[in-house]
Protein backbone atom coordinates (compact mmCIF):
# COMPACT_ATOMS: atom_id res chain seq x y z
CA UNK A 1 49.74 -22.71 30.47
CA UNK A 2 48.40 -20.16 27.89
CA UNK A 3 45.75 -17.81 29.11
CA UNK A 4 42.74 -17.22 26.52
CA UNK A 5 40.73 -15.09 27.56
CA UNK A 6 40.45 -11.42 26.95
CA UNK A 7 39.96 -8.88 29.76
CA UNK A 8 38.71 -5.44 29.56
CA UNK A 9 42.06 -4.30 30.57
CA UNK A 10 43.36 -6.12 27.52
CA UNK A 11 41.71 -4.51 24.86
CA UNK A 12 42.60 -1.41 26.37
CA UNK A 13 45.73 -1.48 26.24
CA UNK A 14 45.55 -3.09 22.60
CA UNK A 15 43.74 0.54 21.85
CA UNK A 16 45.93 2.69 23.17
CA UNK A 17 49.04 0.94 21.78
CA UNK A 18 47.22 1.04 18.21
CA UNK A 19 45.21 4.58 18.44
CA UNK A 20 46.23 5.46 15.41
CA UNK A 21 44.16 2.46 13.77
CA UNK A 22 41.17 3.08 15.89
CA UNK A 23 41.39 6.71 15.04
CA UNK A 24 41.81 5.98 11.39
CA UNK A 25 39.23 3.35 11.33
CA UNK A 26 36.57 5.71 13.20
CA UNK A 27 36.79 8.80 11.04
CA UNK A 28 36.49 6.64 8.13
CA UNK A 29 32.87 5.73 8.86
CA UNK A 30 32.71 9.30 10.48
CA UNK A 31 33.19 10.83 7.07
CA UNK A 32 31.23 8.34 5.02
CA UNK A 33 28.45 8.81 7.41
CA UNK A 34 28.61 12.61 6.65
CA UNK A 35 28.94 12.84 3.28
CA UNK A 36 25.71 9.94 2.81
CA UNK A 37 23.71 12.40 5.26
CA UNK A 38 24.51 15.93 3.15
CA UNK A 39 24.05 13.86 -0.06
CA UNK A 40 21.25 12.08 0.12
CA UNK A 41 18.25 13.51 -1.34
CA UNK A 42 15.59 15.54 1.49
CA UNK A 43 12.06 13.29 1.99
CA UNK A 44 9.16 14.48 3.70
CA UNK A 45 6.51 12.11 4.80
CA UNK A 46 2.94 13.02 4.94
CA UNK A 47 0.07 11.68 7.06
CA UNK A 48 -3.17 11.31 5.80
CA UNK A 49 -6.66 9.45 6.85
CA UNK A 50 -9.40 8.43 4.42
CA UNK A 51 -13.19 7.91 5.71
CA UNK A 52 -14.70 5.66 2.98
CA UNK A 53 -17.52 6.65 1.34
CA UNK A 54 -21.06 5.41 2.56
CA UNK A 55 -25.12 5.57 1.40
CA UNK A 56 -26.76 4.28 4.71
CA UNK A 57 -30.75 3.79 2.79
CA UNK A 58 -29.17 0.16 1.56
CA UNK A 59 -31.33 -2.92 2.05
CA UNK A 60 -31.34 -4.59 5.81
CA UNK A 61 -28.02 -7.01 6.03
CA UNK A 62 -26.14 -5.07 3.59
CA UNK A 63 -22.68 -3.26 3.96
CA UNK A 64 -23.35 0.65 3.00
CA UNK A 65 -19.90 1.42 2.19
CA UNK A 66 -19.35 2.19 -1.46
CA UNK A 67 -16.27 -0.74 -1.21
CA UNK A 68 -15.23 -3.25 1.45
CA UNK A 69 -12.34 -2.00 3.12
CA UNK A 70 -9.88 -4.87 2.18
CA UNK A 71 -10.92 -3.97 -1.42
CA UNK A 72 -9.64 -0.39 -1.08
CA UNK A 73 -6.73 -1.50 0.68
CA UNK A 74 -5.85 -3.63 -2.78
CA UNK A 75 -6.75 -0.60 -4.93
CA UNK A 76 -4.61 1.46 -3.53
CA UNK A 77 -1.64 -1.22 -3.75
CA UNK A 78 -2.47 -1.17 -7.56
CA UNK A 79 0.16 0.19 -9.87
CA UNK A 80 -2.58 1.25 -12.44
CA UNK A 81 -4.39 3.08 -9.36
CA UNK A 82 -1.09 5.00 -8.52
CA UNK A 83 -0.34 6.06 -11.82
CA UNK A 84 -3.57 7.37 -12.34
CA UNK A 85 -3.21 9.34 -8.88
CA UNK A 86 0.60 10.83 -10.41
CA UNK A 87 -1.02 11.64 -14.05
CA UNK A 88 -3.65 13.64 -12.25
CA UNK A 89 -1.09 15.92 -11.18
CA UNK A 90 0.48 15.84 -14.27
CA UNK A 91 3.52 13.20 -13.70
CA UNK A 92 4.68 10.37 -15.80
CA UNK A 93 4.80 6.69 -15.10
CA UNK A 94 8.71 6.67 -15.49
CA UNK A 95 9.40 9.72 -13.77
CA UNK A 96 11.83 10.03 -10.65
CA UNK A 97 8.52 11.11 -8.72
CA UNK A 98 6.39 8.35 -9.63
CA UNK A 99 9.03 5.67 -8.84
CA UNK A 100 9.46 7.94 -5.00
CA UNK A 101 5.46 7.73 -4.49
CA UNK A 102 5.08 3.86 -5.42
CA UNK A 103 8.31 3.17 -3.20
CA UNK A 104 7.04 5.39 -0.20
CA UNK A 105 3.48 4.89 -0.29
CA UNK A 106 2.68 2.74 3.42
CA UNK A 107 -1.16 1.42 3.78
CA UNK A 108 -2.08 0.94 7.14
CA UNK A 109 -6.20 -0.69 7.88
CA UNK A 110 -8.17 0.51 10.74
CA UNK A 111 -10.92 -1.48 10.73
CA UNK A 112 -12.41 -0.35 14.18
CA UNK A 113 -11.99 3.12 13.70
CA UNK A 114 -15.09 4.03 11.00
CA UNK A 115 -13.34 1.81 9.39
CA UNK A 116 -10.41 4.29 8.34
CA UNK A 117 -7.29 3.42 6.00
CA UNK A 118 -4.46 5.94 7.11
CA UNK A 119 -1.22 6.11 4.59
CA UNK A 120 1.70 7.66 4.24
CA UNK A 121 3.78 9.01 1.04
CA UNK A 122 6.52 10.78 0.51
CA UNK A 123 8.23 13.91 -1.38
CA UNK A 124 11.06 15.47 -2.29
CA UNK A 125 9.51 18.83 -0.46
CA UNK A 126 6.86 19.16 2.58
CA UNK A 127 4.48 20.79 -0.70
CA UNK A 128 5.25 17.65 -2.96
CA UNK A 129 4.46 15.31 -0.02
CA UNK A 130 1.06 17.02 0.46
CA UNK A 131 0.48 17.05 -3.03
CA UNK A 132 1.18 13.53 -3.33
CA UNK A 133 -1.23 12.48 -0.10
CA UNK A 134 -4.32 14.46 -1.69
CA UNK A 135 -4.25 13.52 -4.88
CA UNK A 136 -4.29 10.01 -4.00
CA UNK A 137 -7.52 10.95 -2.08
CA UNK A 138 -8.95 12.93 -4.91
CA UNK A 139 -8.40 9.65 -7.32
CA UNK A 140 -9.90 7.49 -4.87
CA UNK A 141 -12.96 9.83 -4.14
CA UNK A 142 -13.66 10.09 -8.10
CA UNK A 143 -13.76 6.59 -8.30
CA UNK A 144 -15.80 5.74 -5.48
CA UNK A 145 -18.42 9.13 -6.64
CA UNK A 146 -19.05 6.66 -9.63
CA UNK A 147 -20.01 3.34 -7.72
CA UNK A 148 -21.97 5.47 -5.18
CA UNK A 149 -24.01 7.35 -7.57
CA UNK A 150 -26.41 4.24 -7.95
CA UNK A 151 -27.37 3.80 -4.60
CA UNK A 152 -27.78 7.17 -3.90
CA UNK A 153 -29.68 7.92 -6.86
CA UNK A 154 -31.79 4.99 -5.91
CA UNK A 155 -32.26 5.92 -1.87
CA UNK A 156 -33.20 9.47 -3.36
CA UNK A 157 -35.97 8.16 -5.57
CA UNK A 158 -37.24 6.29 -2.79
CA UNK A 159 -38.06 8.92 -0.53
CA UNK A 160 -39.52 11.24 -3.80
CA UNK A 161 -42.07 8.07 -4.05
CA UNK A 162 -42.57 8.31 -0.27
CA UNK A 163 -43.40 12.06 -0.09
CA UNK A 164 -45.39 11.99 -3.41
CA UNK A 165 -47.62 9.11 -1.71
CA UNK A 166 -47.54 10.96 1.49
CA UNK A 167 -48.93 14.05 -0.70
CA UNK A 168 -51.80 11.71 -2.26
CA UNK A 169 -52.33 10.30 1.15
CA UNK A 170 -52.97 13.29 2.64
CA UNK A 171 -55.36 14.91 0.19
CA UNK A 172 -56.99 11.63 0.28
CA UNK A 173 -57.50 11.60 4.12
CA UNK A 174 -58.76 15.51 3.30
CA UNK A 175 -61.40 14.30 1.28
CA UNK A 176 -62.93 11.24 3.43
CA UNK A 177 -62.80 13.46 6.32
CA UNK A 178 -64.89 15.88 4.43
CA UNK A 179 -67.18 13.24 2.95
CA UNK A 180 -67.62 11.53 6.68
CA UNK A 181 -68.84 15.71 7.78
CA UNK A 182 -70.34 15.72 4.83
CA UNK A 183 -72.26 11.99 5.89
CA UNK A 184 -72.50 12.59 9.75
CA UNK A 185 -76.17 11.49 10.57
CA UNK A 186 -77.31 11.67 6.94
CA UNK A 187 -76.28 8.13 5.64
CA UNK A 188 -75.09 5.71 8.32
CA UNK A 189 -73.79 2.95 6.14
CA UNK A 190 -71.69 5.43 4.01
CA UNK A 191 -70.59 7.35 7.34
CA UNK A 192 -68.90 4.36 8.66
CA UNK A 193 -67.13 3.05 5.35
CA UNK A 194 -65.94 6.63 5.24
CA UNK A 195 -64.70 6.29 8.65
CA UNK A 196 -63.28 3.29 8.12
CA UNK A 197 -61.05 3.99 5.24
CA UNK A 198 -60.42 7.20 7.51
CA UNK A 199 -58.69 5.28 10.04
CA UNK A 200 -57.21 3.22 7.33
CA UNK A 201 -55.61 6.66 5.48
CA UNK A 202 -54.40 7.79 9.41
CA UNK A 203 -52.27 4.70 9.63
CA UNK A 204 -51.08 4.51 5.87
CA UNK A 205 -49.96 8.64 6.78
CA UNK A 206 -47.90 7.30 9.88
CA UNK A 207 -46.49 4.56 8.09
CA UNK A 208 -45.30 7.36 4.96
CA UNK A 209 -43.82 9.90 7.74
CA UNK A 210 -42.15 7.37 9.86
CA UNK A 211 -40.28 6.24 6.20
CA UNK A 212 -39.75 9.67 5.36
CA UNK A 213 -38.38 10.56 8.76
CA UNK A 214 -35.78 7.08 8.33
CA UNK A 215 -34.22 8.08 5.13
CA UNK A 216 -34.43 11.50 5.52
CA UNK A 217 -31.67 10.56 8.13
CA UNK A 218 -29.99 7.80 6.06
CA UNK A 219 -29.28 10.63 3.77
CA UNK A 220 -28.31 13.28 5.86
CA UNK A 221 -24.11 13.78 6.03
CA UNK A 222 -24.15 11.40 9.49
CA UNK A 223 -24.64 8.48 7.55
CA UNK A 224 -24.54 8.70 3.91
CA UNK A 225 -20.90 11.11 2.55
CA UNK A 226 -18.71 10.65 0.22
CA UNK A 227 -14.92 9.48 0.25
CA UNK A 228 -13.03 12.12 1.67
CA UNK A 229 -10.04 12.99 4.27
CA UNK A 230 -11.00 12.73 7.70
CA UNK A 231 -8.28 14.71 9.39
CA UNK A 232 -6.33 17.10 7.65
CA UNK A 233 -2.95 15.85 5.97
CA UNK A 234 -0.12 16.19 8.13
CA UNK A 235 3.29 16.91 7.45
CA UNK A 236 5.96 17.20 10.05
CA UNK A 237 8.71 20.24 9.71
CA UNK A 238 11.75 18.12 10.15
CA UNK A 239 12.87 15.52 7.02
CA UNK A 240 11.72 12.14 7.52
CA UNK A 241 15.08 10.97 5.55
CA UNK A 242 17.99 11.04 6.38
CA UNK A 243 17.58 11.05 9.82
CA UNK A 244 20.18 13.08 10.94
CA UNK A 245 20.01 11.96 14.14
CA UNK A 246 19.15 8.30 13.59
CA UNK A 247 22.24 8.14 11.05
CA UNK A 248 25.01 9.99 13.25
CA UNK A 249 23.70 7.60 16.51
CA UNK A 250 24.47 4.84 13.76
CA UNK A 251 27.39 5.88 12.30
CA UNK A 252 28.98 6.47 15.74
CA UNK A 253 28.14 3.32 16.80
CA UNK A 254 30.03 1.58 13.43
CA UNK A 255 32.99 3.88 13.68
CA UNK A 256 34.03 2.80 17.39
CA UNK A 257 33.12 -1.18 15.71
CA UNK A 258 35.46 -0.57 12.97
CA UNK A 259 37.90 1.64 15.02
CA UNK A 260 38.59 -1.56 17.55
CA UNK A 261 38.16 -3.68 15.13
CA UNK A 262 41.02 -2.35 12.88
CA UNK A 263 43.51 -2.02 16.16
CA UNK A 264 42.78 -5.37 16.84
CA UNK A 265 43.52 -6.19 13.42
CA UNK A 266 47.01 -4.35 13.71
CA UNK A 267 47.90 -6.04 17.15
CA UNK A 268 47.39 -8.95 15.81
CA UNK A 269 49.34 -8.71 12.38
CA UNK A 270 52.42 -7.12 14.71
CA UNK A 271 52.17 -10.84 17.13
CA UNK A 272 52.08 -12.72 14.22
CA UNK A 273 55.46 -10.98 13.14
CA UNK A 274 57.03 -10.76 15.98
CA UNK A 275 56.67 -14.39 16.61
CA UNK A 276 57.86 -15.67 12.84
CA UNK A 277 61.10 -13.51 13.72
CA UNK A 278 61.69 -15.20 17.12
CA UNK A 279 61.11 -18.37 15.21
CA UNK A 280 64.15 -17.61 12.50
CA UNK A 281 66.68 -16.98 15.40
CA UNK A 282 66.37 -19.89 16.91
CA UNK A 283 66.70 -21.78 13.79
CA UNK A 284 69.15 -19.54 13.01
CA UNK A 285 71.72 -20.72 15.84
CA UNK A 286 71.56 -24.33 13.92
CA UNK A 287 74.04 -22.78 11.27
CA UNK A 288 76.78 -21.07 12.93
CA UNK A 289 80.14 -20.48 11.24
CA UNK A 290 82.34 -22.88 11.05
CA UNK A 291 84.41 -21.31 13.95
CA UNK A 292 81.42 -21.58 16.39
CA UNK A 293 80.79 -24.98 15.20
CA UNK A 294 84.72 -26.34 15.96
CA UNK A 295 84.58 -24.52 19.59
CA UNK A 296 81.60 -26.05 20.53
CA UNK A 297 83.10 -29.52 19.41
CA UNK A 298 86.02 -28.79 21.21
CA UNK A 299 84.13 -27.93 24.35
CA UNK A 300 82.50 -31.21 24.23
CA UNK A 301 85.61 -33.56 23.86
CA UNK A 302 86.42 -31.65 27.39
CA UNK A 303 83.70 -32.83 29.22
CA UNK A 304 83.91 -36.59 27.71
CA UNK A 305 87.73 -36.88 28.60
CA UNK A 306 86.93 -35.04 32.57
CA UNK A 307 84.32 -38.13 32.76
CA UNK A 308 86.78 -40.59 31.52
CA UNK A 309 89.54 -39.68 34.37
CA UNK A 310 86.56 -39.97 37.25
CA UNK A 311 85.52 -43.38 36.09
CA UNK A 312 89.26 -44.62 36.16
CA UNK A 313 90.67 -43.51 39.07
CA UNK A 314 89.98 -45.52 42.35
């Protein structure tokens, strides 16, 4: 019965009889996987946050960022956006570094955290990396300056009205308090109109400070900034490709593959041989000489006349 299955103790004999092709197989991908990792070209990665830009005095119900974050998310994605962000720096569509920054460039939402869009891009130097990641946020910051300028402009004039009519209210609230002195047990009926719109001018005063006092908050740096970095951009000393260490635990791993795989290879192709030989001496021993063939003839006539002789005698 023929045995197929392989055991451990198989193969290893298989790779010590055929070392040489598991040594040969091995430092092949050893020395591919060395001269890819000193020829590749150095990247560095850099790490950078964006806080969008906000102006908090909107109307009731209405978002205050500048731009929904899914909409910044496709802005950045845009090619026209990115080579906008590489001519700022003085870099052309078609050049090597512009093709590395729209291949590199890795959006990532975080919607629960201000809501913050971090990213990552990446250089040919730790400098050019840096130089890549703030640019982009000095592109999108210009932009968004633009579509903010409105509403701030807007929340601004509202709380110039608001301290101009707090101004008028005031020296209005002046004057009817001097006119109700003025009044005071001289002319009843005038004394309490004039106390009257008094109390009115008090309230309309309180109204005017509390709105002062709300969007002199709305527009204080807590609530209403502009697009900018949160954190500053990071960029880690060590290459982020190759990975020296990522393509050597790799490489290993496909040299000892293609090490056993080649010895295999070889056992097998030696079987295969051995066996076809085998094969043509046995079908060899069908076409002896001519010498061979009367012997074994005669050899036979032997035996048949010995057999005769039994069967006749009593």
């Amino acid at each position: 019965m023929q045995r197929d299955e392989v055991y451990v103790l198989d193969m290893w004999r298989i790779l010590l009889r055929e070392w040489r092709w598991f040594v040969a197989g091995a430092l092949l991908v050893l020395a591919a996987v060395f001269a890819f990792a000193h020829a590749a070209r150095p990247q560095w990665e850099a790490t950078a946050y964006i806080q969008i830009g906000q102006v908090s005095g909107v109307p009731p119900g209405q978002d205050p960022k500048v731009e929904p974050l899914a909409r910044v998310l496709e802005r950045l994605k845009l090619v026209p956006f990115q080579n906008q962000v590489m001519a700022s720096i003085g870099i052309k569509d078609d050049a090597p570094e512009a093709k590395l920054y729209r291949k590199s460039l890795k959006i990532e939402p975080l919607p629960y955290a201000g809501p913050l869009v971090k990213f990552t891009v990446r250089g040919w130097s730790p400098q050019q990396a840096r130089q890549f990641a703030d640019a982009t946020v000095t592109q999108l910051q210009a932009l968004h300056q633009k579509l903010l300028a409105g509403p701030l402009a807007m929340t601004q004039a509202r709380l110039g009205e608001v301290k101009a009519d707090l101004v008028s209210a005031q020296s209005e609230r002046q004057r009817l308090a001097q006119a109700v002195g003025d009044t005071h047990g001289k002319d009843a009926p005038t004394a309490s109109v004039a106390s009257v719109l008094l109390t009115t001018t008090d309230a309309e005063i309180l109204g005017l400070r509390q709105a002062e006092g709300d969007l002199t908050v709305r527009l204080s740096p807590n609530y209403t900034y502009d697009t900018s970095l949160m954190w500053p951009i990071y960029v880690p000393r060590s290459q982020a490709f190759p990975n020296l260490f990522l393509v050597m635990g790799i490489g290993l791993l496909f040299a000892l593959s293609l090490g056993a795989f080649a010895a295999i290879v070889r056992h097998a192709l030696r079987r295969s041989h051995g066996t076809t030989m085998s094969f043509n001496q046995t079908e060899d021993t069908r076409h002896l000489p001519a010498n061979g063939g009367r012997g074994a003839q005669a050899g036979r006539d032997a035996v048949a006349s010995n057999l005769q002789a039994g069967v006749g005698s009593p």
